[in-house]
C-alpha atoms as a PDB file:
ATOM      1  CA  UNK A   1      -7.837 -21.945 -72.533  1.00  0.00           C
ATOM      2  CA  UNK A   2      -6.530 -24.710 -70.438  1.00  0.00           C
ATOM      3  CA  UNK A   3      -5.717 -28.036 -72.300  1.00  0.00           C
ATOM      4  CA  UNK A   4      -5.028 -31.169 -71.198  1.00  0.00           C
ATOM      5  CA  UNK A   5      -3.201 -33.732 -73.881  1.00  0.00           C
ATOM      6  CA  UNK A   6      -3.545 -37.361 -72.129  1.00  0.00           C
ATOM      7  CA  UNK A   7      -2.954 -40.754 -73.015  1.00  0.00           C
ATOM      8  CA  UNK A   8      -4.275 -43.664 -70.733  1.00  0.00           C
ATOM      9  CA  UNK A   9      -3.319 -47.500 -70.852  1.00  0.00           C
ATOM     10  CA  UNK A  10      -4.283 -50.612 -68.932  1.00  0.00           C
ATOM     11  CA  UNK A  11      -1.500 -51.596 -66.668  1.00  0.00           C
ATOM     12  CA  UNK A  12      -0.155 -55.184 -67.551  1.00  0.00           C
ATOM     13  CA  UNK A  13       2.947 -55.861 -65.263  1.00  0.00           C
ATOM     14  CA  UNK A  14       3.821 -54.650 -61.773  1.00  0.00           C
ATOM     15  CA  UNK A  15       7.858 -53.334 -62.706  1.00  0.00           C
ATOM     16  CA  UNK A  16       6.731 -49.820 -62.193  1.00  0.00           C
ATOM     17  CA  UNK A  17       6.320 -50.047 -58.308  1.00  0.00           C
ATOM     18  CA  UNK A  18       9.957 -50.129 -57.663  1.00  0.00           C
ATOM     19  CA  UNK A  19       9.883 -46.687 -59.152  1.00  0.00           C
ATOM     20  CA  UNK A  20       7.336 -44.738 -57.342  1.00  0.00           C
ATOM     21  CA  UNK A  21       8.069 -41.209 -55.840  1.00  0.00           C
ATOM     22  CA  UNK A  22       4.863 -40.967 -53.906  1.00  0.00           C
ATOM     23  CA  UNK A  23       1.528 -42.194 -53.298  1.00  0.00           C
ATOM     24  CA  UNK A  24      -1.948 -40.908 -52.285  1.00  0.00           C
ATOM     25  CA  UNK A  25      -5.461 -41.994 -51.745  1.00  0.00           C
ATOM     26  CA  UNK A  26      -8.195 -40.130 -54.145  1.00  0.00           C
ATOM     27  CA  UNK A  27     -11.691 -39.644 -54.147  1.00  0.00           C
ATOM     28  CA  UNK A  28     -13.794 -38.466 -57.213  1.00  0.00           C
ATOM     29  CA  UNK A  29     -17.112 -37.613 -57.030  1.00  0.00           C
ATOM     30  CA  UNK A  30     -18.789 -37.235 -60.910  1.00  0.00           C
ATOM     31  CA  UNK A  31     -20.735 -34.066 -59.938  1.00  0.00           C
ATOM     32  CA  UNK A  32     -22.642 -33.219 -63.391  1.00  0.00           C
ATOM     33  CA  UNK A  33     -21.876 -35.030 -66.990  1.00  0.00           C
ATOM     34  CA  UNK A  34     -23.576 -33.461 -70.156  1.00  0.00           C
ATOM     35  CA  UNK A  35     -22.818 -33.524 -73.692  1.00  0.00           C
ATOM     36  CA  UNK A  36     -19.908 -31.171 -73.466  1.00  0.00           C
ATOM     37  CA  UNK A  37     -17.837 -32.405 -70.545  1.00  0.00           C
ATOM     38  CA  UNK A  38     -18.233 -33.441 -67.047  1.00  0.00           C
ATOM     39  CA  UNK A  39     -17.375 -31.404 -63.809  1.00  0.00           C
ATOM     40  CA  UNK A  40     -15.885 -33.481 -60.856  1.00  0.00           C
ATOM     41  CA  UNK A  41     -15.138 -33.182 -57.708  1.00  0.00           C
ATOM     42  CA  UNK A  42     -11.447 -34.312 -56.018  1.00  0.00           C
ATOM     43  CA  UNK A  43     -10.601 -35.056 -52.579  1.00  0.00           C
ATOM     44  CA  UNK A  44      -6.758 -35.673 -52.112  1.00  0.00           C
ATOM     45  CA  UNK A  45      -4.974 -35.473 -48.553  1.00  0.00           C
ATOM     46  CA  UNK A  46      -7.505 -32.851 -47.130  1.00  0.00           C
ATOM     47  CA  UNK A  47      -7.940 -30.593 -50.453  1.00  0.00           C
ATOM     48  CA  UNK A  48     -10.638 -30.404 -52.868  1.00  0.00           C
ATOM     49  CA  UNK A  49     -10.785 -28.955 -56.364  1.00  0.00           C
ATOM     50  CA  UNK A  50     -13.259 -29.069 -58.767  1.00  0.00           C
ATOM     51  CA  UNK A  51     -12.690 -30.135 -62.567  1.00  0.00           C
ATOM     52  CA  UNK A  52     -14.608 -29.248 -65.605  1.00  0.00           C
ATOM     53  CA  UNK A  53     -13.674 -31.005 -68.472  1.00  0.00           C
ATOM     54  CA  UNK A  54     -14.578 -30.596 -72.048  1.00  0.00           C
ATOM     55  CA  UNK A  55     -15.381 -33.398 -74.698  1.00  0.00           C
ATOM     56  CA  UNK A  56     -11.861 -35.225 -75.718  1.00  0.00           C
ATOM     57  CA  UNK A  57     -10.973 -34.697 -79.269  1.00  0.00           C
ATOM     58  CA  UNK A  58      -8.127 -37.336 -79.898  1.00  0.00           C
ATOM     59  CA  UNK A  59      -5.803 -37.176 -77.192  1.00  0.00           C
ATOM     60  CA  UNK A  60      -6.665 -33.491 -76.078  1.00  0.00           C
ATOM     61  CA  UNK A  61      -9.423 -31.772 -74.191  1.00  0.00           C
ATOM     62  CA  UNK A  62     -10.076 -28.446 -71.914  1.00  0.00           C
ATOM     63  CA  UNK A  63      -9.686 -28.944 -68.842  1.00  0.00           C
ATOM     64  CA  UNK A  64     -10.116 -26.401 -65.775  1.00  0.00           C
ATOM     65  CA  UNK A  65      -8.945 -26.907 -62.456  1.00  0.00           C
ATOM     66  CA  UNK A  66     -10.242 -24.331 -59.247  1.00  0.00           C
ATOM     67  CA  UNK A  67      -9.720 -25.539 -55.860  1.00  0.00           C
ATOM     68  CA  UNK A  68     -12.745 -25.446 -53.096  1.00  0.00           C
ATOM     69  CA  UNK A  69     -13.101 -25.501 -49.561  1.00  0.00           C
ATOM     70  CA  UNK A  70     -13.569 -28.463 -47.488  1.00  0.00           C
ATOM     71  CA  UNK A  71     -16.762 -26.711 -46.291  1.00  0.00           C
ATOM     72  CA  UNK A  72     -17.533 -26.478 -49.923  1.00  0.00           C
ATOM     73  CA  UNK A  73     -16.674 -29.714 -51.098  1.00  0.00           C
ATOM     74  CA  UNK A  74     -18.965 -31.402 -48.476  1.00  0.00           C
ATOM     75  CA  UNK A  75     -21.844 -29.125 -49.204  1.00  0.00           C
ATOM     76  CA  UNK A  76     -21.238 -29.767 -53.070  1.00  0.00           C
ATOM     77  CA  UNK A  77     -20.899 -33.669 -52.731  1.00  0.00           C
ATOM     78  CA  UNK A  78     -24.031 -33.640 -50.612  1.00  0.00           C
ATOM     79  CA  UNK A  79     -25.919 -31.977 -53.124  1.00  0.00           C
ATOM     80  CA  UNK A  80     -24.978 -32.390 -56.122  1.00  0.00           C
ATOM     81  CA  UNK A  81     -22.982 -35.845 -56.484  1.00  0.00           C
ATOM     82  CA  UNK A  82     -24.037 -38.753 -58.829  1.00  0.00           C
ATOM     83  CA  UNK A  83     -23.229 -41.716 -56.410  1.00  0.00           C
ATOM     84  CA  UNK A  84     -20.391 -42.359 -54.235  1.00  0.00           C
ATOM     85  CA  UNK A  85     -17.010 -41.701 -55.474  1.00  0.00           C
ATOM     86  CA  UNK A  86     -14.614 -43.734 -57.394  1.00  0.00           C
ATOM     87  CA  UNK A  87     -11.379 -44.511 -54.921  1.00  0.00           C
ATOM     88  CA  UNK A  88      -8.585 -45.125 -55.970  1.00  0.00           C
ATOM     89  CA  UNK A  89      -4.702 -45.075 -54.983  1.00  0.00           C
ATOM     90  CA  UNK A  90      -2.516 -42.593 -57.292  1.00  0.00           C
ATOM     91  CA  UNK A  91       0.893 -43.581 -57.542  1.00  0.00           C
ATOM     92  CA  UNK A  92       3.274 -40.870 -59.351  1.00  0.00           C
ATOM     93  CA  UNK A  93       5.839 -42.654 -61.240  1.00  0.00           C
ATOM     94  CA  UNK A  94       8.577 -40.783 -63.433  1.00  0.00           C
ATOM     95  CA  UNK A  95       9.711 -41.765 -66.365  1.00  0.00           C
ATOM     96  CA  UNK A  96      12.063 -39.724 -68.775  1.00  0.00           C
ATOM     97  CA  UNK A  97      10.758 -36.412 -68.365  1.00  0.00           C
ATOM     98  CA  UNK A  98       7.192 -37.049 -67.866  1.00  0.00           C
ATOM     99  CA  UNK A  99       5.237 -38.024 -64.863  1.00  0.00           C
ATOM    100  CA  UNK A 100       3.253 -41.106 -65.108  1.00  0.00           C
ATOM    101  CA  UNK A 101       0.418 -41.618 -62.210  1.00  0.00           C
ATOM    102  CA  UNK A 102      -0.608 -45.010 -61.897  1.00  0.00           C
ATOM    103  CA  UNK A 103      -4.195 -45.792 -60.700  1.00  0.00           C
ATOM    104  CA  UNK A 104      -4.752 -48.595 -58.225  1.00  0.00           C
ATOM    105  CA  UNK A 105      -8.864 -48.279 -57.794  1.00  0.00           C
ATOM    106  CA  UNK A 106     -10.348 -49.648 -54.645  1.00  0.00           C
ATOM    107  CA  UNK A 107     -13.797 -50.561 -53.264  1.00  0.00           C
ATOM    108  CA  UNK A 108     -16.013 -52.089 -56.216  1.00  0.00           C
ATOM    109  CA  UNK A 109     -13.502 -51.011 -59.115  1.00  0.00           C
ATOM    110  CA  UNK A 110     -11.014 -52.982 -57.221  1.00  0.00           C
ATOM    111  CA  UNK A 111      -8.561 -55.272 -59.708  1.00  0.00           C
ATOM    112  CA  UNK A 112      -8.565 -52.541 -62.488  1.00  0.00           C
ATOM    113  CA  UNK A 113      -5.272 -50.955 -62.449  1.00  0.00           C
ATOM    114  CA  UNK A 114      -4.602 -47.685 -65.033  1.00  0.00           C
ATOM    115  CA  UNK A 115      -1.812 -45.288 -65.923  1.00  0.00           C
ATOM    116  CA  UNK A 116      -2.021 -41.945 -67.653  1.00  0.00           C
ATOM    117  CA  UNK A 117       0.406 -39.579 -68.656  1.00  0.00           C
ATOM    118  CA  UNK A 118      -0.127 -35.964 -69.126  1.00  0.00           C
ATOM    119  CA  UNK A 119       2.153 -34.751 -72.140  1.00  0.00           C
ATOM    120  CA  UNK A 120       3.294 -31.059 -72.430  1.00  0.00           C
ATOM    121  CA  UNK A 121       1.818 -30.597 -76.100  1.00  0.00           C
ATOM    122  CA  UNK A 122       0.603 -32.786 -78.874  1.00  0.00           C
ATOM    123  CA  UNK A 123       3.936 -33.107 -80.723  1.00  0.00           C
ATOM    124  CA  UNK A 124       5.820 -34.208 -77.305  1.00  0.00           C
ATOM    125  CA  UNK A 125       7.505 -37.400 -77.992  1.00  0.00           C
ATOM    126  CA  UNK A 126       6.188 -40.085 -75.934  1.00  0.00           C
ATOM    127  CA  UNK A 127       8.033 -43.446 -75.285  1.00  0.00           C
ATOM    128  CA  UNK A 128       5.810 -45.891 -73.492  1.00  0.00           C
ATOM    129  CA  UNK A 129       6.933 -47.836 -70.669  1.00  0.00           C
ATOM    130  CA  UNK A 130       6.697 -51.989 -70.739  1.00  0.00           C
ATOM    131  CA  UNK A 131       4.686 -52.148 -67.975  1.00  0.00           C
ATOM    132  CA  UNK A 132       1.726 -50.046 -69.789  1.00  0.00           C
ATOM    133  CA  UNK A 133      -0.148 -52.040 -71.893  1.00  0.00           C
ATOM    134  CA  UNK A 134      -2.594 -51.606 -74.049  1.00  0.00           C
ATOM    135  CA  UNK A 135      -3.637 -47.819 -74.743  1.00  0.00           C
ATOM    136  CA  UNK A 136      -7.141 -47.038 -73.538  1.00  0.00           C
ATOM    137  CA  UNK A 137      -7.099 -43.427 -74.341  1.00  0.00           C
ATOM    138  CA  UNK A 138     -10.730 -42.388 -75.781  1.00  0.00           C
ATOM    139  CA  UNK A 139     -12.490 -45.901 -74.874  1.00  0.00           C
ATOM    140  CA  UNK A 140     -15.679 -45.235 -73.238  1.00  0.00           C
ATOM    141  CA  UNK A 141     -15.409 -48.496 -70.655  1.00  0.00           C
ATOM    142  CA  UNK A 142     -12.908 -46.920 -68.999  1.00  0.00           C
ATOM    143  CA  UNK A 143     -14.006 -43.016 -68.799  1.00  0.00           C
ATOM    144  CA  UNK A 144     -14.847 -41.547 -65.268  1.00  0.00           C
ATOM    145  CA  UNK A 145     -18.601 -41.212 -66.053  1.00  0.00           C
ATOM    146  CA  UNK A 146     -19.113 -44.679 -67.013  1.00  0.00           C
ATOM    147  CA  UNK A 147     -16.599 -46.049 -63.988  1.00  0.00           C
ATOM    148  CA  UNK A 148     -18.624 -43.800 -61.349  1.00  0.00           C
ATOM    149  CA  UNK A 149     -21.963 -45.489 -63.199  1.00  0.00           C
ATOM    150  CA  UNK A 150     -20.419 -48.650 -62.060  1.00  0.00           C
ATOM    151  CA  UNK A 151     -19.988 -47.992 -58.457  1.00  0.00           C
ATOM    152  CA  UNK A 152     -23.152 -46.043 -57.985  1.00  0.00           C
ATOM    153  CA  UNK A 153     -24.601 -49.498 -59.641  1.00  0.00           C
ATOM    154  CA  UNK A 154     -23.323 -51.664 -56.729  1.00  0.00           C
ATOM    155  CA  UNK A 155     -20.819 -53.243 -59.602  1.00  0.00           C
ATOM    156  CA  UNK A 156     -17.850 -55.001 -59.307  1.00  0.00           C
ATOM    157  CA  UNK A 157     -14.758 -54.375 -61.911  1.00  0.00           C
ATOM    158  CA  UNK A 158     -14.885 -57.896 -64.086  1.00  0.00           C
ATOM    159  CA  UNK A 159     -12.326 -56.730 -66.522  1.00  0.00           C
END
């Protein structure tokens, strides 16, 4: 089984821009959400995967990954997507060993600013940068389902 162990935090100063390695425009479409998960849809610099994710427990969930066609993607999106997407700007930032991607969200999410790390296992030492603040990991304000409920609601990101 694939698992993903992530911790998210709101980003409170701008210091990690000076040490981005690259930078790319995102678009995630929530596609289905249900007790046990979610399955979304990703459109990065002309590729497409879809994502099913299981229920978080802690800092850990399943998570599965399978890429899709463009031809797919626009036939999925058309049919099955909850809303527009959530866009956002996904800056990879390393620090230590681990890569840190750093969420700039545009259109009506615009102003909220995230980072997440993906760690290797649960007992990987993690040293948090200064410029992520506090962790959000777990709370539901900031999960996909309820951001994509805010766009496809015409909201704007208040903080």
């Amino acid at each position: 089984m694939a698992t993903e162990v992530e911790r998210k935090f709101l980003v409170s100063a701008d210091t990690w821009r000076s040490r981005v390695i690259r930078a790319h425009h995102l678009s995630d479409y929530l596609i289905a959400a249900f007790s046990a998960g979610k399955v979304r849809l990703r459109s990065c610099n002309g590729e497409h995967s879809l994502t099913l994710k299981g229920r978080r427990v802690g800092v850990s969930r399943s998570e599965y990954v399978l890429p899709v066609t463009a031809e797919d993607a626009e036939a999925m999106i058309a049919e099955f997507a909850v809303g527009p997407p959530i866009e956002k700007i996904r800056h990879d930032v390393t620090v230590g060993d681990l890569l840190w991607q750093v969420d700039e969200y545009v259109g009506p999410l615009a102003g909220l600013v995230t980072a997440d790390v993906e760690l290797p296992s649960l007992a990987h030492p993690l040293t948090v940068p200064v410029w992520a603040g506090v962790e959000i990991t777990g709370d539901p304000r900031y999960a996909s389902g309820h951001l994509a409920q805010l766009v496809f609601d015409g909201a704007r990101w208040t903080g």
